[in-house]
C-alpha atoms as a PDB file:
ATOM      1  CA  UNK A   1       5.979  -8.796  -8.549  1.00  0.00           C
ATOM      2  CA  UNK A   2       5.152 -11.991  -6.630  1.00  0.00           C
ATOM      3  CA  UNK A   3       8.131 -12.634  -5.887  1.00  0.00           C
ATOM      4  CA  UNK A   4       8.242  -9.073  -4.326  1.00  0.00           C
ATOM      5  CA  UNK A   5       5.691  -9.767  -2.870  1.00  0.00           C
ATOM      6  CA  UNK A   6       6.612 -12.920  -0.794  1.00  0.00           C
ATOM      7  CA  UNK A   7      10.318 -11.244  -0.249  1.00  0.00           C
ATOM      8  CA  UNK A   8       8.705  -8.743   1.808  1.00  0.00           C
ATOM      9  CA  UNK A   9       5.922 -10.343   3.165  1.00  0.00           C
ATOM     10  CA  UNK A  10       8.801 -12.977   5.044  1.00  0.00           C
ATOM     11  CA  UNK A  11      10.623  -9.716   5.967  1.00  0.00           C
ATOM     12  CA  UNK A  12       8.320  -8.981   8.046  1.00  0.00           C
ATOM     13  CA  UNK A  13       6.965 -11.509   9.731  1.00  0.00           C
ATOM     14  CA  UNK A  14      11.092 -12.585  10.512  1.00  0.00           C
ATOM     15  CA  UNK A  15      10.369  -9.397  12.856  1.00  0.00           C
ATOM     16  CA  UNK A  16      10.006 -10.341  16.671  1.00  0.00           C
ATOM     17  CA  UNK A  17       8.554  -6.693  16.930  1.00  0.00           C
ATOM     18  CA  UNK A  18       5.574  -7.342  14.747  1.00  0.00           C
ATOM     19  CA  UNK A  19       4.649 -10.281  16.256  1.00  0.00           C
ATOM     20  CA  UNK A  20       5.008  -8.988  20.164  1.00  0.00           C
ATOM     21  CA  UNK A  21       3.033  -5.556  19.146  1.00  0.00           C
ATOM     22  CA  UNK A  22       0.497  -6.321  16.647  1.00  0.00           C
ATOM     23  CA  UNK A  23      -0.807 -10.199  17.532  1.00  0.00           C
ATOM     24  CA  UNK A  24       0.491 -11.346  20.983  1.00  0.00           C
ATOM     25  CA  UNK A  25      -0.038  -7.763  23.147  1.00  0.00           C
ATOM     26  CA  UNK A  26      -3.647  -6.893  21.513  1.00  0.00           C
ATOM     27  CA  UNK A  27      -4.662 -10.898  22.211  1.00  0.00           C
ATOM     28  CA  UNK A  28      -3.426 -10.359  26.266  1.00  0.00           C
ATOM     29  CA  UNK A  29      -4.629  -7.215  26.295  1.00  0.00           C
ATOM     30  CA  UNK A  30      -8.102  -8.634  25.122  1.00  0.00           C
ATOM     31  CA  UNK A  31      -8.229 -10.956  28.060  1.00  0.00           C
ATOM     32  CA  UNK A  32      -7.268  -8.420  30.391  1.00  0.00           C
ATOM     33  CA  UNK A  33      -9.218  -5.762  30.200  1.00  0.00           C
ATOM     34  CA  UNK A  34     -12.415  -8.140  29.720  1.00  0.00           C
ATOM     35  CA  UNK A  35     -11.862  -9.969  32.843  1.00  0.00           C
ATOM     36  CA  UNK A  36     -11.209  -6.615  34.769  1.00  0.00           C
ATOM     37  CA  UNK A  37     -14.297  -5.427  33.312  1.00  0.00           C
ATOM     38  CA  UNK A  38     -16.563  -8.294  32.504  1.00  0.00           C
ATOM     39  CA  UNK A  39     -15.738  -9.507  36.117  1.00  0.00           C
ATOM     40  CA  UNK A  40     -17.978  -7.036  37.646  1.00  0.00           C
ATOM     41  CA  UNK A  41     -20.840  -7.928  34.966  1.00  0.00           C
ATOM     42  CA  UNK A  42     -24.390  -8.460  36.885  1.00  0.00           C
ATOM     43  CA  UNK A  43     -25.672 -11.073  34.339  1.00  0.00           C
ATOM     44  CA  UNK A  44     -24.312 -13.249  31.304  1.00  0.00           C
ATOM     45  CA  UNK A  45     -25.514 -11.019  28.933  1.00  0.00           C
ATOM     46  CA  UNK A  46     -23.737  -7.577  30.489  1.00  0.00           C
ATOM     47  CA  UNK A  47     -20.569  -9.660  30.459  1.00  0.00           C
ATOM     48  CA  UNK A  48     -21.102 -10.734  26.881  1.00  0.00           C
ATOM     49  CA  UNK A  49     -20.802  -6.999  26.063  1.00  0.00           C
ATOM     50  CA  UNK A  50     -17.736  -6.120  27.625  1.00  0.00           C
ATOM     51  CA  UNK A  51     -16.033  -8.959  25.965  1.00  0.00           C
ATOM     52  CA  UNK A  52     -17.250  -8.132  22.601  1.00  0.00           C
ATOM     53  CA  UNK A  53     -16.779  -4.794  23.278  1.00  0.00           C
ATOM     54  CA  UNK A  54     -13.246  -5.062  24.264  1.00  0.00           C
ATOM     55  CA  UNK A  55     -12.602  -7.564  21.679  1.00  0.00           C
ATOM     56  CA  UNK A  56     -13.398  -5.351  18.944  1.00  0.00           C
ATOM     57  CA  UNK A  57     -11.172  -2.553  20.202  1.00  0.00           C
ATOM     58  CA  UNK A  58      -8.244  -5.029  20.459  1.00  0.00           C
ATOM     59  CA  UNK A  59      -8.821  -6.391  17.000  1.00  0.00           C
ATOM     60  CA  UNK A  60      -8.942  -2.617  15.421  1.00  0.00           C
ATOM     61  CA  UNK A  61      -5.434  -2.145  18.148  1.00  0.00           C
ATOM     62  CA  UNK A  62      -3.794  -4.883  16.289  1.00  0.00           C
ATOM     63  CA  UNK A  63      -5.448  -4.011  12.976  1.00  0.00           C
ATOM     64  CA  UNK A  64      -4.227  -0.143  12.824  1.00  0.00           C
ATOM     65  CA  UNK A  65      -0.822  -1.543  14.405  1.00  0.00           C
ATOM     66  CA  UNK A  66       0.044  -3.759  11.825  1.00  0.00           C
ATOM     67  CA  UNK A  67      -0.744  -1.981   8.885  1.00  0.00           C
ATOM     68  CA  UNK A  68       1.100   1.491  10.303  1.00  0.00           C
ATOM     69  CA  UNK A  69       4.113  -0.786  11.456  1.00  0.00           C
ATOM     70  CA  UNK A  70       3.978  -2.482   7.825  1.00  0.00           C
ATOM     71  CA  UNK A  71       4.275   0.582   6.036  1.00  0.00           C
ATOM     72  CA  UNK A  72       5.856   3.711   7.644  1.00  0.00           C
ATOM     73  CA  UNK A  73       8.928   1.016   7.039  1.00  0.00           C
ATOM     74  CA  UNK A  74       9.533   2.518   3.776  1.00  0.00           C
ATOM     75  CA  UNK A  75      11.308   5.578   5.768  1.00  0.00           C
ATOM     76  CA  UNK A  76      13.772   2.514   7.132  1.00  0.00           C
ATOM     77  CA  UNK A  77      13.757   0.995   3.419  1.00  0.00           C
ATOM     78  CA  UNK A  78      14.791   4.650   2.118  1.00  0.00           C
ATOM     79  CA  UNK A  79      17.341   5.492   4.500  1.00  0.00           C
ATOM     80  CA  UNK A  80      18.866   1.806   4.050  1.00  0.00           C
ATOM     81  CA  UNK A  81      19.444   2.143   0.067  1.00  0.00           C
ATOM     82  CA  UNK A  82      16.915  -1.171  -0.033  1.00  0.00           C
ATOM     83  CA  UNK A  83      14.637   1.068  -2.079  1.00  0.00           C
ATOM     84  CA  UNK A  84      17.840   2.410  -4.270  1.00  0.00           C
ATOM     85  CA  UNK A  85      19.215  -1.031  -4.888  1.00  0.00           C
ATOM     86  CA  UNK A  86      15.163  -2.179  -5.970  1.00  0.00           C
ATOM     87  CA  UNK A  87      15.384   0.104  -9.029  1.00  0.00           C
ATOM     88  CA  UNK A  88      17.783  -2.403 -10.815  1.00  0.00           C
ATOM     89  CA  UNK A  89      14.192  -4.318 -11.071  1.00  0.00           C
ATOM     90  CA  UNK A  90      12.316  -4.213 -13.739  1.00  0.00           C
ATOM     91  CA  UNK A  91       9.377  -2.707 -11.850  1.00  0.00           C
ATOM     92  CA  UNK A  92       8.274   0.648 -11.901  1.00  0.00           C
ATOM     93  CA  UNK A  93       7.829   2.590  -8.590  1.00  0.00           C
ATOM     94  CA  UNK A  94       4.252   2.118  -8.325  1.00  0.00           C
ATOM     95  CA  UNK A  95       4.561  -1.349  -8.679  1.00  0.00           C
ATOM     96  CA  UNK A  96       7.149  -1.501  -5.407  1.00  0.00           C
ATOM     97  CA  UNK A  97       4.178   0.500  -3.269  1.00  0.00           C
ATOM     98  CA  UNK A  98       1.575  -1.585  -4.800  1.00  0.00           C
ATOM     99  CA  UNK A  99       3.792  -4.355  -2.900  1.00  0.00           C
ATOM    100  CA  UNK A 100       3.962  -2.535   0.075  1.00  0.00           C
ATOM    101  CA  UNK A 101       0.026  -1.987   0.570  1.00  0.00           C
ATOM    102  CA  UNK A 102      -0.487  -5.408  -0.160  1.00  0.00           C
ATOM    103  CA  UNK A 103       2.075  -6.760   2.200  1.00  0.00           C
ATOM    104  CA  UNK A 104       0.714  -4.184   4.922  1.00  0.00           C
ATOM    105  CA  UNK A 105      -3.467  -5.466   4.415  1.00  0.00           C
ATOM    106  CA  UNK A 106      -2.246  -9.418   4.475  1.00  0.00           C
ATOM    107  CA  UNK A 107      -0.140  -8.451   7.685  1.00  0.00           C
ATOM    108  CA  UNK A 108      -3.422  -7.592   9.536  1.00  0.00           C
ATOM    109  CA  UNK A 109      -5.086 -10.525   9.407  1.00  0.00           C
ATOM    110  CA  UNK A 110      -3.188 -12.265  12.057  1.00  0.00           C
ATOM    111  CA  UNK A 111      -3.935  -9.806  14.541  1.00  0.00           C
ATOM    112  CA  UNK A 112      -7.660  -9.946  13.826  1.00  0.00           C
ATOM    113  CA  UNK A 113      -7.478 -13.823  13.510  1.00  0.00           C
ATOM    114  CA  UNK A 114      -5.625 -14.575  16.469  1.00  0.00           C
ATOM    115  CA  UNK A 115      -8.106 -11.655  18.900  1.00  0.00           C
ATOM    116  CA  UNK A 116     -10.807 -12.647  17.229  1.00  0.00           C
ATOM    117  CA  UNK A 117      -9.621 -16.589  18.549  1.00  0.00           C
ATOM    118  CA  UNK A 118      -9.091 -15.200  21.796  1.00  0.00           C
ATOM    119  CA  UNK A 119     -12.421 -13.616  22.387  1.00  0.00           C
ATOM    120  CA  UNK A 120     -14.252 -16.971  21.315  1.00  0.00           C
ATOM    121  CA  UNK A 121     -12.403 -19.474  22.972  1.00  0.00           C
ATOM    122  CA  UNK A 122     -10.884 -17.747  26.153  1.00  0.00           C
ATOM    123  CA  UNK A 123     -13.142 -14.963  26.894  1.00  0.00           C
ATOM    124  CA  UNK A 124     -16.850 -17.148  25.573  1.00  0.00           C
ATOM    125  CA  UNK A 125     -17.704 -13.870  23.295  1.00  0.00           C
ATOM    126  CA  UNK A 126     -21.062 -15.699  21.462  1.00  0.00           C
ATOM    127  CA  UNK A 127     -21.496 -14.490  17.687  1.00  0.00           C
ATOM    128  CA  UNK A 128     -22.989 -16.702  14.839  1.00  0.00           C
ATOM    129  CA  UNK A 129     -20.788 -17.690  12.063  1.00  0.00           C
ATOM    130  CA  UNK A 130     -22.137 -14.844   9.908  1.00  0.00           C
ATOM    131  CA  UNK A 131     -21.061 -12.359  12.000  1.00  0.00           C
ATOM    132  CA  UNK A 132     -17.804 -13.332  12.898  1.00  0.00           C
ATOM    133  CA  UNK A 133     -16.759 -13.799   8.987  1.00  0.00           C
ATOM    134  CA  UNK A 134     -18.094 -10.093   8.612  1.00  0.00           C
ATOM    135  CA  UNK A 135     -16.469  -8.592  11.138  1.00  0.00           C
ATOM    136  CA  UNK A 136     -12.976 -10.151  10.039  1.00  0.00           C
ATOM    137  CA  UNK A 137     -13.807  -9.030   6.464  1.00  0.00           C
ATOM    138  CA  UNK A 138     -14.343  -5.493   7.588  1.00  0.00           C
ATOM    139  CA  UNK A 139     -11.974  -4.779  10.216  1.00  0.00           C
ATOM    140  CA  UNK A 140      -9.627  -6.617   7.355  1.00  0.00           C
ATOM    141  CA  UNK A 141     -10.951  -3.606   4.606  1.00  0.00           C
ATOM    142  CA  UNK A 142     -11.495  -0.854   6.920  1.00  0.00           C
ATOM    143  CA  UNK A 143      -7.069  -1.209   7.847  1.00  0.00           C
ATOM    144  CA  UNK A 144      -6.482   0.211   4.090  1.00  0.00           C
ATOM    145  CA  UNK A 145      -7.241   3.559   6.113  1.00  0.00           C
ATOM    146  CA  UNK A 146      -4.279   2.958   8.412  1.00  0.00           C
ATOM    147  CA  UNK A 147      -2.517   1.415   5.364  1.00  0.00           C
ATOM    148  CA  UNK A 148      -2.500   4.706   3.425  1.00  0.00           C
ATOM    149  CA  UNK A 149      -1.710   6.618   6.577  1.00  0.00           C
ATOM    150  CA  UNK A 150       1.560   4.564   6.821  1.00  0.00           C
ATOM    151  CA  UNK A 151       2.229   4.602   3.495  1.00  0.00           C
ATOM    152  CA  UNK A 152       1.993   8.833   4.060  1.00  0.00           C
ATOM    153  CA  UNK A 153       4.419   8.423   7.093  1.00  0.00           C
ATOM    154  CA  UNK A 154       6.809   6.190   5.548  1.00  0.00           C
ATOM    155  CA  UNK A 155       7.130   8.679   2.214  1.00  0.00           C
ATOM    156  CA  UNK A 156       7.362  11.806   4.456  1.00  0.00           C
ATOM    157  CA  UNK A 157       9.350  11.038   7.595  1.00  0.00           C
ATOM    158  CA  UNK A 158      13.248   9.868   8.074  1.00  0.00           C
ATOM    159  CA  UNK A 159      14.038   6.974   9.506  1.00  0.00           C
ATOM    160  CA  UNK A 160      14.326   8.152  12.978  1.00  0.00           C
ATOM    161  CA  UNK A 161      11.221  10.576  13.061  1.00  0.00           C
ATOM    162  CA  UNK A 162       9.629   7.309  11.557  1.00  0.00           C
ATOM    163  CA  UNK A 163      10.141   5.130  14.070  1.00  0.00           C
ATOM    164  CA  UNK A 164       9.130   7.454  17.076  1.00  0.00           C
ATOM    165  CA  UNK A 165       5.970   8.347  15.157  1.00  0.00           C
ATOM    166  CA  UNK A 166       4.458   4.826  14.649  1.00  0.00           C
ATOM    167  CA  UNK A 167       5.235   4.214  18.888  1.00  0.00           C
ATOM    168  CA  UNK A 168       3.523   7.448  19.725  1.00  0.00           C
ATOM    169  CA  UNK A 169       0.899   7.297  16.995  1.00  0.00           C
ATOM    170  CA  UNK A 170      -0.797   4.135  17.817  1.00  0.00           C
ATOM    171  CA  UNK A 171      -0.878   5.112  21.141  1.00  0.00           C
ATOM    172  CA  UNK A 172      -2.680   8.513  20.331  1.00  0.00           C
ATOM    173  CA  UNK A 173      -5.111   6.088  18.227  1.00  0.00           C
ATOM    174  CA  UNK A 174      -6.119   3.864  20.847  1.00  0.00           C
ATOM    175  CA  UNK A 175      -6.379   5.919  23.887  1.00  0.00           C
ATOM    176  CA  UNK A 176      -8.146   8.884  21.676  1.00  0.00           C
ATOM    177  CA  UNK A 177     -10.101   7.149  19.775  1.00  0.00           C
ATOM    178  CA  UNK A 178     -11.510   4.763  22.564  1.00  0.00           C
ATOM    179  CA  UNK A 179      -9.932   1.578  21.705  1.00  0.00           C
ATOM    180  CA  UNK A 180      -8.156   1.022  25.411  1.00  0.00           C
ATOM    181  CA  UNK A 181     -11.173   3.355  27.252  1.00  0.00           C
ATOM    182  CA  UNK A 182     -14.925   4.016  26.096  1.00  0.00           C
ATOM    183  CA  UNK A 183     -15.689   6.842  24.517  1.00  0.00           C
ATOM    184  CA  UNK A 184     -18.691   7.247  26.241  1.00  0.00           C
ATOM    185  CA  UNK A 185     -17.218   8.018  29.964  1.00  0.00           C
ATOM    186  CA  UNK A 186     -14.756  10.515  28.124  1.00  0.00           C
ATOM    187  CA  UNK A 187     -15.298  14.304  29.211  1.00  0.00           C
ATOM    188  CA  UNK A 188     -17.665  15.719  26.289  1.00  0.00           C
ATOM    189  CA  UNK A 189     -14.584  17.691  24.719  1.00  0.00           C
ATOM    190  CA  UNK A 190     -12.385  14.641  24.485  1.00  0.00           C
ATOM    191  CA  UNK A 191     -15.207  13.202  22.761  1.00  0.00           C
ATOM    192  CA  UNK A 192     -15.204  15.380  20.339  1.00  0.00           C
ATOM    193  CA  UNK A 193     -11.577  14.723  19.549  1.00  0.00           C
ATOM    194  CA  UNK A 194     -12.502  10.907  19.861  1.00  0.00           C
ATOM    195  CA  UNK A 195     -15.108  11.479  16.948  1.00  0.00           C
ATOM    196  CA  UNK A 196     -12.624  13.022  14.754  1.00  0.00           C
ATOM    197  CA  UNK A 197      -9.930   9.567  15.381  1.00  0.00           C
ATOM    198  CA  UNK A 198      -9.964   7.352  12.275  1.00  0.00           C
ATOM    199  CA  UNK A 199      -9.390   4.343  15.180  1.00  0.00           C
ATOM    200  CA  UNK A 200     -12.674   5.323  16.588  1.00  0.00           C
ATOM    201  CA  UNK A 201     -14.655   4.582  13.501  1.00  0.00           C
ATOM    202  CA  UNK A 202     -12.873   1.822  12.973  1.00  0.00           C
ATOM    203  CA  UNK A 203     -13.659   0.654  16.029  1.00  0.00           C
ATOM    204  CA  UNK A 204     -17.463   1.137  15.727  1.00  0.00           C
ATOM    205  CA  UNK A 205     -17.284  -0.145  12.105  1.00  0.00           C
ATOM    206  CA  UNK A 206     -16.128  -3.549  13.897  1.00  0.00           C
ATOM    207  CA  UNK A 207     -19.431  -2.832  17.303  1.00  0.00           C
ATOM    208  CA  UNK A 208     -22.530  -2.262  14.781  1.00  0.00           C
ATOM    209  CA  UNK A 209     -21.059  -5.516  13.110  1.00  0.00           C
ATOM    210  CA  UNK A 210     -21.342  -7.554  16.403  1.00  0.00           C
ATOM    211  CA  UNK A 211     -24.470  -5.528  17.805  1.00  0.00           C
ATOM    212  CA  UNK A 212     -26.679  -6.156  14.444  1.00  0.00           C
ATOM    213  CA  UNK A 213     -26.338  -2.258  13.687  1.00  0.00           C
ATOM    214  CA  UNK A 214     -25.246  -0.849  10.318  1.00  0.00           C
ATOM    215  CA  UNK A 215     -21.628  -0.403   9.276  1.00  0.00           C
ATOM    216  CA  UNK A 216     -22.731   1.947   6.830  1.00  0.00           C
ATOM    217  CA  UNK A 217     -21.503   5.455   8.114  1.00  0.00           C
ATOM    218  CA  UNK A 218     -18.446   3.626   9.997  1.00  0.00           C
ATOM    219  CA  UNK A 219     -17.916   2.836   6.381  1.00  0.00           C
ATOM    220  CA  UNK A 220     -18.040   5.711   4.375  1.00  0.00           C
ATOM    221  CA  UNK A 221     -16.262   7.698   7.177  1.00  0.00           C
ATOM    222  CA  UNK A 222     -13.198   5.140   6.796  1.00  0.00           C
ATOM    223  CA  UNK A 223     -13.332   5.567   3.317  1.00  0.00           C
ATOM    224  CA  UNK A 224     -12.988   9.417   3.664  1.00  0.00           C
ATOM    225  CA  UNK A 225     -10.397   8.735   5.498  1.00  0.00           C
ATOM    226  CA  UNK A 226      -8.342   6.268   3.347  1.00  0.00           C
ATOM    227  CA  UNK A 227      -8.787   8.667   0.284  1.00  0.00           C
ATOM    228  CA  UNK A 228      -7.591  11.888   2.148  1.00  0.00           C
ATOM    229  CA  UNK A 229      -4.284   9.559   3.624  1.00  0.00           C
ATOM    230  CA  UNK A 230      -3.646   8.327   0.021  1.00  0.00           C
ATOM    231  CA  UNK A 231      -3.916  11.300  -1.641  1.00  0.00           C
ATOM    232  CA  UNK A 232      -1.297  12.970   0.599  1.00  0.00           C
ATOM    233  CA  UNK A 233       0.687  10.206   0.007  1.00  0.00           C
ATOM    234  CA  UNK A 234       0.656  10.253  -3.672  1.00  0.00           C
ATOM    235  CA  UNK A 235       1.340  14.212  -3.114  1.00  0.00           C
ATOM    236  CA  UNK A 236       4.642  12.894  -0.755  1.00  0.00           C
ATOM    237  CA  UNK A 237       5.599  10.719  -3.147  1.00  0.00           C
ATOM    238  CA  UNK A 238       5.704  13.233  -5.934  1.00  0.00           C
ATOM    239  CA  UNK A 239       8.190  15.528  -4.244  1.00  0.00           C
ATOM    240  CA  UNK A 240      10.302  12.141  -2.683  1.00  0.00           C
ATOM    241  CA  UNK A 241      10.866   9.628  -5.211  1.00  0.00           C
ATOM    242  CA  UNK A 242      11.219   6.107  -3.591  1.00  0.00           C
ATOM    243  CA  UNK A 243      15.303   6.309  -3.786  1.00  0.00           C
ATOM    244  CA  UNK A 244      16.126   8.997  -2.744  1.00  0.00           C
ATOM    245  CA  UNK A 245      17.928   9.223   0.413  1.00  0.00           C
ATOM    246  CA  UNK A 246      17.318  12.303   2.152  1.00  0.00           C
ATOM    247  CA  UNK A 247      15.449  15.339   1.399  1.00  0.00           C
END
């Protein structure tokens, strides 16, 4: 399994396309939009704001980005024969998705480390040790709900329907659940809709961290989430076995 493990973790990280998307964009995109923003801050302390605020989103951008990317790639895997040509393992198929999740929550951490870098050291964002280790270890937990909902993807789309989904949803993530725009200057429908994103309480899960509010309901709405995306998942993957092609 370790092995496994480390065979797909390097297959991944080989990919010019995860790094581009999920670290380098979400760190450039961090400075950007802060120094638009923070640049018309009154004081210090407004600007400290916008670049915590905007460093958060990016973080969760990267976060949800990696761990979708990570794991709707068992569509590609499937349609490849990779997945056919693993059964001549001696693993079981639980153990090859137990692989996959775990490859998909170490392949977030760069994108939270390297933001998270970013927003100390080019954009000043002010946070005591503390706090910074907590909000890496729960933007880090709080992917497993964008980890399942690859995982969901990856059993239920083809290859081609796979790869236009993870484009088009992380965009729908971001924009709708606030990550590129505040919620709070949304029309009061759309934030509605925003409410109901699992990127938006992922997104406040990482703001009450850095603001000295509770996680708590962030939390247990994530976790919601994650348990509805795996279940439907392990539903999937009833009906699609790993290896099979098509159907």
């Amino acid at each position: 399994m370790t092995a496994l493990f480390v065979f797909q973790l390097r297959r991944v990280l080989r990919s010019w396309q995860y790094l581009f998307f999920t670290v380098l964009l979400p760190a450039l995109f961090t400075v950007f939009f802060t120094k638009i923003f923070g640049g018309q801050a009154a004081s210090p302390g407004e600007y400290q704001e916008y670049a915590q605020d905007y460093m958060v989103s990016m973080m969760c951008y990267g976060g949800l980005g990696a761990a979708l990317g990570a794991t709707i790639r068992l569509s590609f895997d499937r349609a490849s024969g990779w997945l056919r040509q693993l059964r001549v393992l001696p693993l079981p198929g639980r153990t090859v998705v137990a692989v996959d999740v775990a490859v998909g929550m170490v392949l977030v951490l760069p994108s939270l480390v390297v933001v998270a870098l970013v927003g100390r050291f080019v954009n000043d964002v002010q946070l005591g040790i503390g706090t910074w280790a907590t909000l890496l270890g729960v933007l880090w937990l709080g992917s497993a709900a964008f980890v399942a909902l690859g995982m969901l993807l990856g059993l239920a789309l083809e290859e081609k329907a796979a790869g236009a989904a993870i484009g088009i949803l992380s965009v729908v993530l971001a924009a709708l659940g606030g990550l590129w725009i505040p919620v709070w200057i949304f029309p009061d429908g759309l934030q509605v809709v925003a409410r109901a994103m699992p990127s938006y309480w992922y997104g406040e899960l990482g703001r009450d961290v850095v603001t000295g509010g509770s996680p708590a309901m962030a939390a247990v709405v994530l976790v919601g989430f994650a348990a509805l995306f795996a279940v439907a998942a392990v539903g999937v993957g009833a009906r699609r076995p790993l290896h099979a092609v098509a159907g």
